[in-house]
N, C-alpha and C. Protein backbone atom coordinates (compact mmCIF):
# COMPACT_ATOMS: atom_id res chain seq x y z
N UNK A 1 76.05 274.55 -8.41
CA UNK A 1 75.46 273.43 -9.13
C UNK A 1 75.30 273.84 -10.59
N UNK A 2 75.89 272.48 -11.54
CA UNK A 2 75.51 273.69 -12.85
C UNK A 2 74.56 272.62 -13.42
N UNK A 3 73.65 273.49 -14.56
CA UNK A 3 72.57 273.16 -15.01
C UNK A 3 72.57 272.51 -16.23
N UNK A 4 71.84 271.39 -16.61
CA UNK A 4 71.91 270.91 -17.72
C UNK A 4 70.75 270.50 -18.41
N UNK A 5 70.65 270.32 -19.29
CA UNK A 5 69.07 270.28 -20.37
C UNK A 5 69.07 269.17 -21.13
N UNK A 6 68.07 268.36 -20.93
CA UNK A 6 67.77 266.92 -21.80
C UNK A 6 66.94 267.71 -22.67
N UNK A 7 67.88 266.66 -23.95
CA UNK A 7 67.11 266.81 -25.10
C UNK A 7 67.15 265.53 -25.65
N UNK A 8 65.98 265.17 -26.32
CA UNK A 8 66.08 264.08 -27.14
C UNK A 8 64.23 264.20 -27.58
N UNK A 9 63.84 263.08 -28.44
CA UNK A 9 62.74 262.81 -29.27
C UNK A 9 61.40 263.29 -28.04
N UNK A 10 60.35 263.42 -28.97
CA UNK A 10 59.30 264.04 -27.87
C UNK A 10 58.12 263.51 -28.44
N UNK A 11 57.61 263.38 -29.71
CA UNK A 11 56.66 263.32 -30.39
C UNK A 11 56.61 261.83 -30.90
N UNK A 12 55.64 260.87 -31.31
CA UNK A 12 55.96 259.66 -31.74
C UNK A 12 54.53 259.65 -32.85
N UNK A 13 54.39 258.17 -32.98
CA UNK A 13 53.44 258.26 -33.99
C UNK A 13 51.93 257.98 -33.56
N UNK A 14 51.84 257.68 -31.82
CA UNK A 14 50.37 257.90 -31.44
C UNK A 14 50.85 258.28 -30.11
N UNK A 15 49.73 258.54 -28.97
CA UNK A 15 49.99 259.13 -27.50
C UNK A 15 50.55 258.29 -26.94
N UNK A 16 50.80 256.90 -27.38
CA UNK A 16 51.56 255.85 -26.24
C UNK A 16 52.97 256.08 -26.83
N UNK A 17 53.57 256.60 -27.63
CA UNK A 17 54.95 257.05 -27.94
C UNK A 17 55.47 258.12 -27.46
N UNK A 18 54.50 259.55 -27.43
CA UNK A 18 54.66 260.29 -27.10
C UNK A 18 55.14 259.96 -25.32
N UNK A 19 53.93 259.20 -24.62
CA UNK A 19 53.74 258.84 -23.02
C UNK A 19 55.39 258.33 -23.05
N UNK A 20 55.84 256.95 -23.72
CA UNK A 20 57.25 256.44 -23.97
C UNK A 20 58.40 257.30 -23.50
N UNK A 21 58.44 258.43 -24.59
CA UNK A 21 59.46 259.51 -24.97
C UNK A 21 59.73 260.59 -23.46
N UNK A 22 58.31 260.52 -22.83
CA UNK A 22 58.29 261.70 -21.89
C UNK A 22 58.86 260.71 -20.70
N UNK A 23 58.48 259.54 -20.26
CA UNK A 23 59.48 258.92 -19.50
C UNK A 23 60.77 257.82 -19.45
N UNK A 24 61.25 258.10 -20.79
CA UNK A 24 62.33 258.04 -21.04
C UNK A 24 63.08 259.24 -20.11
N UNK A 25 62.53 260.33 -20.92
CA UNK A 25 63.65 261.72 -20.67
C UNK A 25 63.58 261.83 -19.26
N UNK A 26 62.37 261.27 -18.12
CA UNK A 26 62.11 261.95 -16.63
C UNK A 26 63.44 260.90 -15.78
N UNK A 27 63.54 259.45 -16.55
CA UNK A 27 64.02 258.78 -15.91
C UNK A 27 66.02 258.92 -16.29
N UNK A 28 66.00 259.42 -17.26
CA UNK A 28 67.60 260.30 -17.55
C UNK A 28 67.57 261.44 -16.54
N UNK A 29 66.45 262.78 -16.42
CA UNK A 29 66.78 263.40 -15.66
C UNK A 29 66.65 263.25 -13.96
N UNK A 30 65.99 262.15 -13.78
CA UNK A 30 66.07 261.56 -12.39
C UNK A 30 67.54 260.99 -12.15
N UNK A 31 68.45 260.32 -13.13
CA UNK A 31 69.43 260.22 -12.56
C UNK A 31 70.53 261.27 -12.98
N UNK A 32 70.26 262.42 -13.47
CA UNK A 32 71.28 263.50 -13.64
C UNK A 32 70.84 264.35 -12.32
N UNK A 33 69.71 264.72 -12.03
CA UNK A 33 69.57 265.35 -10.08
C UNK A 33 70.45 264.08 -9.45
N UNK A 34 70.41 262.91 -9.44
CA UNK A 34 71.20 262.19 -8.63
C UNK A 34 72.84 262.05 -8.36
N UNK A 35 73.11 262.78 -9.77
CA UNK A 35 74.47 263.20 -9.80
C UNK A 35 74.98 264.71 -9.79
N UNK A 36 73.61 265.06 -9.05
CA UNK A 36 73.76 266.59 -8.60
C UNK A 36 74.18 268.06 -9.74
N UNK A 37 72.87 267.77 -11.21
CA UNK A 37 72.73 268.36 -11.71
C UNK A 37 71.68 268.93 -11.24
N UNK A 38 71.46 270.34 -11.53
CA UNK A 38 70.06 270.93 -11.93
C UNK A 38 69.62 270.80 -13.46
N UNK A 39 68.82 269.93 -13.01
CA UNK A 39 68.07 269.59 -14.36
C UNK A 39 66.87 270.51 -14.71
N UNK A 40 66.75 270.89 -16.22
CA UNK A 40 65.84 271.38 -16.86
C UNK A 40 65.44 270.17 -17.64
N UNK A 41 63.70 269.45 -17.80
CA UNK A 41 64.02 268.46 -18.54
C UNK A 41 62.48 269.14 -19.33
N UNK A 42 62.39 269.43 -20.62
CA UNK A 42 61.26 269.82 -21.77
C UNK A 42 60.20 268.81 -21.69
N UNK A 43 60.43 267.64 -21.57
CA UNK A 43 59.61 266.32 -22.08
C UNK A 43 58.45 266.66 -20.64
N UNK A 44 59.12 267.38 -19.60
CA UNK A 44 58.00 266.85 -18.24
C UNK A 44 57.49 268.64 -18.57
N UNK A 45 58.12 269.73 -18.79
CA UNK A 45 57.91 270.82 -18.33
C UNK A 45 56.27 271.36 -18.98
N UNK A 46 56.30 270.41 -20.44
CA UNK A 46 55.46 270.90 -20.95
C UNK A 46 54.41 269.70 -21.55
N UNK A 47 54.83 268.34 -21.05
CA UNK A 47 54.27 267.25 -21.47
C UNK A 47 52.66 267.34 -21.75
N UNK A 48 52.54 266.70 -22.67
CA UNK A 48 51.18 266.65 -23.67
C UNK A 48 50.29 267.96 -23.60
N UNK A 49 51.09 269.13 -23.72
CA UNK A 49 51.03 270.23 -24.21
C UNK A 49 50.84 270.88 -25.82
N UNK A 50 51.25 269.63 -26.54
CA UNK A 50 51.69 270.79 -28.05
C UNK A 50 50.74 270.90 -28.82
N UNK A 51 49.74 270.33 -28.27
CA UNK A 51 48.00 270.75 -29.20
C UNK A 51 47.49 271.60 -28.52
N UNK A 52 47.88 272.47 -27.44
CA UNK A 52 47.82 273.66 -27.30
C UNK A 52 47.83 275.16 -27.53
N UNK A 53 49.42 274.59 -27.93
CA UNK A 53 50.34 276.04 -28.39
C UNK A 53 51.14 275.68 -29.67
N UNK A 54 51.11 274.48 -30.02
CA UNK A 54 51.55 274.10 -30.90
C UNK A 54 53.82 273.83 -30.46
N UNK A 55 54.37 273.07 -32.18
CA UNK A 55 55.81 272.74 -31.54
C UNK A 55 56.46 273.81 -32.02
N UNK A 56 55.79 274.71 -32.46
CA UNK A 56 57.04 276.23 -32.62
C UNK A 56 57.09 277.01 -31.42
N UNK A 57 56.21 277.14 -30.80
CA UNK A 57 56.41 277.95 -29.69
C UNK A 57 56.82 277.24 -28.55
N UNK A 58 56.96 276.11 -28.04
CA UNK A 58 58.02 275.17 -27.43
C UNK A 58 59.39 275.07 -27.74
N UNK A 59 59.21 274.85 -29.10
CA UNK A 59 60.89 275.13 -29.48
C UNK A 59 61.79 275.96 -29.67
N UNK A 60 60.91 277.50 -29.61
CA UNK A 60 61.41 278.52 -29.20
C UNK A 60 61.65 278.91 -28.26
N UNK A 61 60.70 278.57 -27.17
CA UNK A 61 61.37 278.56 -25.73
C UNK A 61 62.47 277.68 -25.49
N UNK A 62 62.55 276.40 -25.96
CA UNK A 62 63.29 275.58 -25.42
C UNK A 62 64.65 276.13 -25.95
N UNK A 63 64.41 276.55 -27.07
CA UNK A 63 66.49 276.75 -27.53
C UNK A 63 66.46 277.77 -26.84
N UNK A 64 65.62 278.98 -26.04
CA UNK A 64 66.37 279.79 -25.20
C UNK A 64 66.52 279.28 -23.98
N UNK A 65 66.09 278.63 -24.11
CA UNK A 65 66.69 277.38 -22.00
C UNK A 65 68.30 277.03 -22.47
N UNK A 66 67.89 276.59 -23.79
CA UNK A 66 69.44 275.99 -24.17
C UNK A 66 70.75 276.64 -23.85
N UNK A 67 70.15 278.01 -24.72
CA UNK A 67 71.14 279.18 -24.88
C UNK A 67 71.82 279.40 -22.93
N UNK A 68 70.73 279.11 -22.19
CA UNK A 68 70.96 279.88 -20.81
C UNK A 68 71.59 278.67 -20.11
N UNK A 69 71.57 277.35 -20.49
CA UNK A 69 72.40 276.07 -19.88
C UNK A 69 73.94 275.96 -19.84
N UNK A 70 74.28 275.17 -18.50
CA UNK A 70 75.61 275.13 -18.81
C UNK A 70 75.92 273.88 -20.19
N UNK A 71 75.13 273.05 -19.41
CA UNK A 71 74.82 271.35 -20.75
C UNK A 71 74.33 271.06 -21.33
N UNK A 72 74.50 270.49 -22.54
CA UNK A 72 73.05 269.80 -23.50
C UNK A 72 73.26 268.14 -23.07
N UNK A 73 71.98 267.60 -22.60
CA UNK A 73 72.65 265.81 -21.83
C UNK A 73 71.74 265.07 -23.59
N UNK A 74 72.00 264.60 -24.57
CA UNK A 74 71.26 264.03 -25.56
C UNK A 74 71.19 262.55 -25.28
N UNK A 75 69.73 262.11 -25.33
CA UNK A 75 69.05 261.12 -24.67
C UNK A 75 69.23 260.14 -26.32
N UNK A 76 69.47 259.04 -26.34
CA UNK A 76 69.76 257.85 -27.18
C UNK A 76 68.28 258.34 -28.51
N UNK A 77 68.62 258.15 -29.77
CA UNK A 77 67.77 258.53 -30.39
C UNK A 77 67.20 259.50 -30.67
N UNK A 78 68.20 260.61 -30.15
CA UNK A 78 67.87 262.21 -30.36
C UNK A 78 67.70 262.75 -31.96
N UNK A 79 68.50 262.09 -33.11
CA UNK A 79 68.99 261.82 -34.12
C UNK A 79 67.48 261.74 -35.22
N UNK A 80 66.57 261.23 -34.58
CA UNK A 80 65.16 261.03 -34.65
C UNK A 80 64.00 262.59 -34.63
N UNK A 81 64.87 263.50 -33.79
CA UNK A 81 64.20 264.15 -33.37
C UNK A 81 64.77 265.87 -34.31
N UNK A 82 63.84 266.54 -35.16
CA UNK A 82 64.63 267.87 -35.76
C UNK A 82 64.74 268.80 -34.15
N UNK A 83 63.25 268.46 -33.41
CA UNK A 83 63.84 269.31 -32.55
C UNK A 83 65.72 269.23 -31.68
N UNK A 84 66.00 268.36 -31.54
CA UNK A 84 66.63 267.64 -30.64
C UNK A 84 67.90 268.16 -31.82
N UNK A 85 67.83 267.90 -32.96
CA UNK A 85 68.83 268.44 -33.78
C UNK A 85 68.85 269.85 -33.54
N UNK A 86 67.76 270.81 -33.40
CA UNK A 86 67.99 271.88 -33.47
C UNK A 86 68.70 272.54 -32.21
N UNK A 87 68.77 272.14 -31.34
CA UNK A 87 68.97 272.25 -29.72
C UNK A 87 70.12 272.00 -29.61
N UNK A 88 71.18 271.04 -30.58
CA UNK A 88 72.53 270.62 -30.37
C UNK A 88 72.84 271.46 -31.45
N UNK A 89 72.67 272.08 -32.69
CA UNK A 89 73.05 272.41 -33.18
C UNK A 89 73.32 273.71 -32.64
N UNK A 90 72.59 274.40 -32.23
CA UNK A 90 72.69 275.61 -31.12
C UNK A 90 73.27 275.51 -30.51
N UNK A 91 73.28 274.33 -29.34
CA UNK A 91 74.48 274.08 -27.98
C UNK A 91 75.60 274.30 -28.37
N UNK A 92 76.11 273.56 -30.12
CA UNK A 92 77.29 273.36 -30.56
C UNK A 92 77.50 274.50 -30.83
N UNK A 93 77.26 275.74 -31.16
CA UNK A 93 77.54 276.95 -31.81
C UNK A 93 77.78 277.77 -30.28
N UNK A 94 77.38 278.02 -29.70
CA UNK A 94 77.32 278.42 -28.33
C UNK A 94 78.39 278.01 -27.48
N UNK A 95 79.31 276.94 -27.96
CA UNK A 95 80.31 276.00 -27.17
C UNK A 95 80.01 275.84 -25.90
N UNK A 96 78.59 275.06 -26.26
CA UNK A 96 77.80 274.49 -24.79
C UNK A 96 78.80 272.76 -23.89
N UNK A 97 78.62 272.41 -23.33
CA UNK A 97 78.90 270.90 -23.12
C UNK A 97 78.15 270.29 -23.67
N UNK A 98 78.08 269.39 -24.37
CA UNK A 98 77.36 268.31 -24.62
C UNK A 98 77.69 266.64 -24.53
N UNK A 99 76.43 265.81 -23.66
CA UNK A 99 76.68 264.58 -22.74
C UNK A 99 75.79 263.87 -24.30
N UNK A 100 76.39 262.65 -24.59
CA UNK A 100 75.13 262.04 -25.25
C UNK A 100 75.18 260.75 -23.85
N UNK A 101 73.95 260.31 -24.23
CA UNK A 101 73.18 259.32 -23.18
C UNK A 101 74.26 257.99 -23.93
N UNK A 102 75.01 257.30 -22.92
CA UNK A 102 75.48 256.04 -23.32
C UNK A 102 75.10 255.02 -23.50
């Protein structure tokens, strides 16, 4: 089974954007397990987490999930997101796969 990693926007401009963004990404990676990926998906792993630990130390973990994926799957409006840029820009250097969301 090979593994693939949603990326796209995470953060919005109050908690009901943020809530938005996180099931956006659950309901992309609900249908990538359905097409018999192993999904890694960020938006659920660590959801309403980043006033915790803050978004550098997420995004440092996350580009090393990246690094270890077979896929990058980019969720509509990723374009929005530096993280989401930073994650493809990596995938792309890495000559990862990359799916954008249609």
């Amino acid at each position: 089974m090979r593994v693939i990693y949603v990326a796209g926007k995470y953060r919005g401009d109050c908690e009901n954007d943020v809530f938005e963004n996180i099931m956006l990404a659950r309901k992309a990676a609900v249908k990538l397990w359905q097409q018999n990926w192993a999904v890694i998906c960020p938006h659920t792993n660590s959801a309403f987490m980043g006033s915790r630990l803050g978004d550098t130390k997420f995004l440092e973990g996350d580009l090393e999930i990246v690094s270890r994926v077979d896929t990058v799957y980019m969720l509509r409006g990723w374009q929005d997101s530096q993280g989401a840029r930073e994650e493809l820009g990596l995938a792309i250097g890495l000559g990862k796969e990359i799916i954008y969301e249609g």
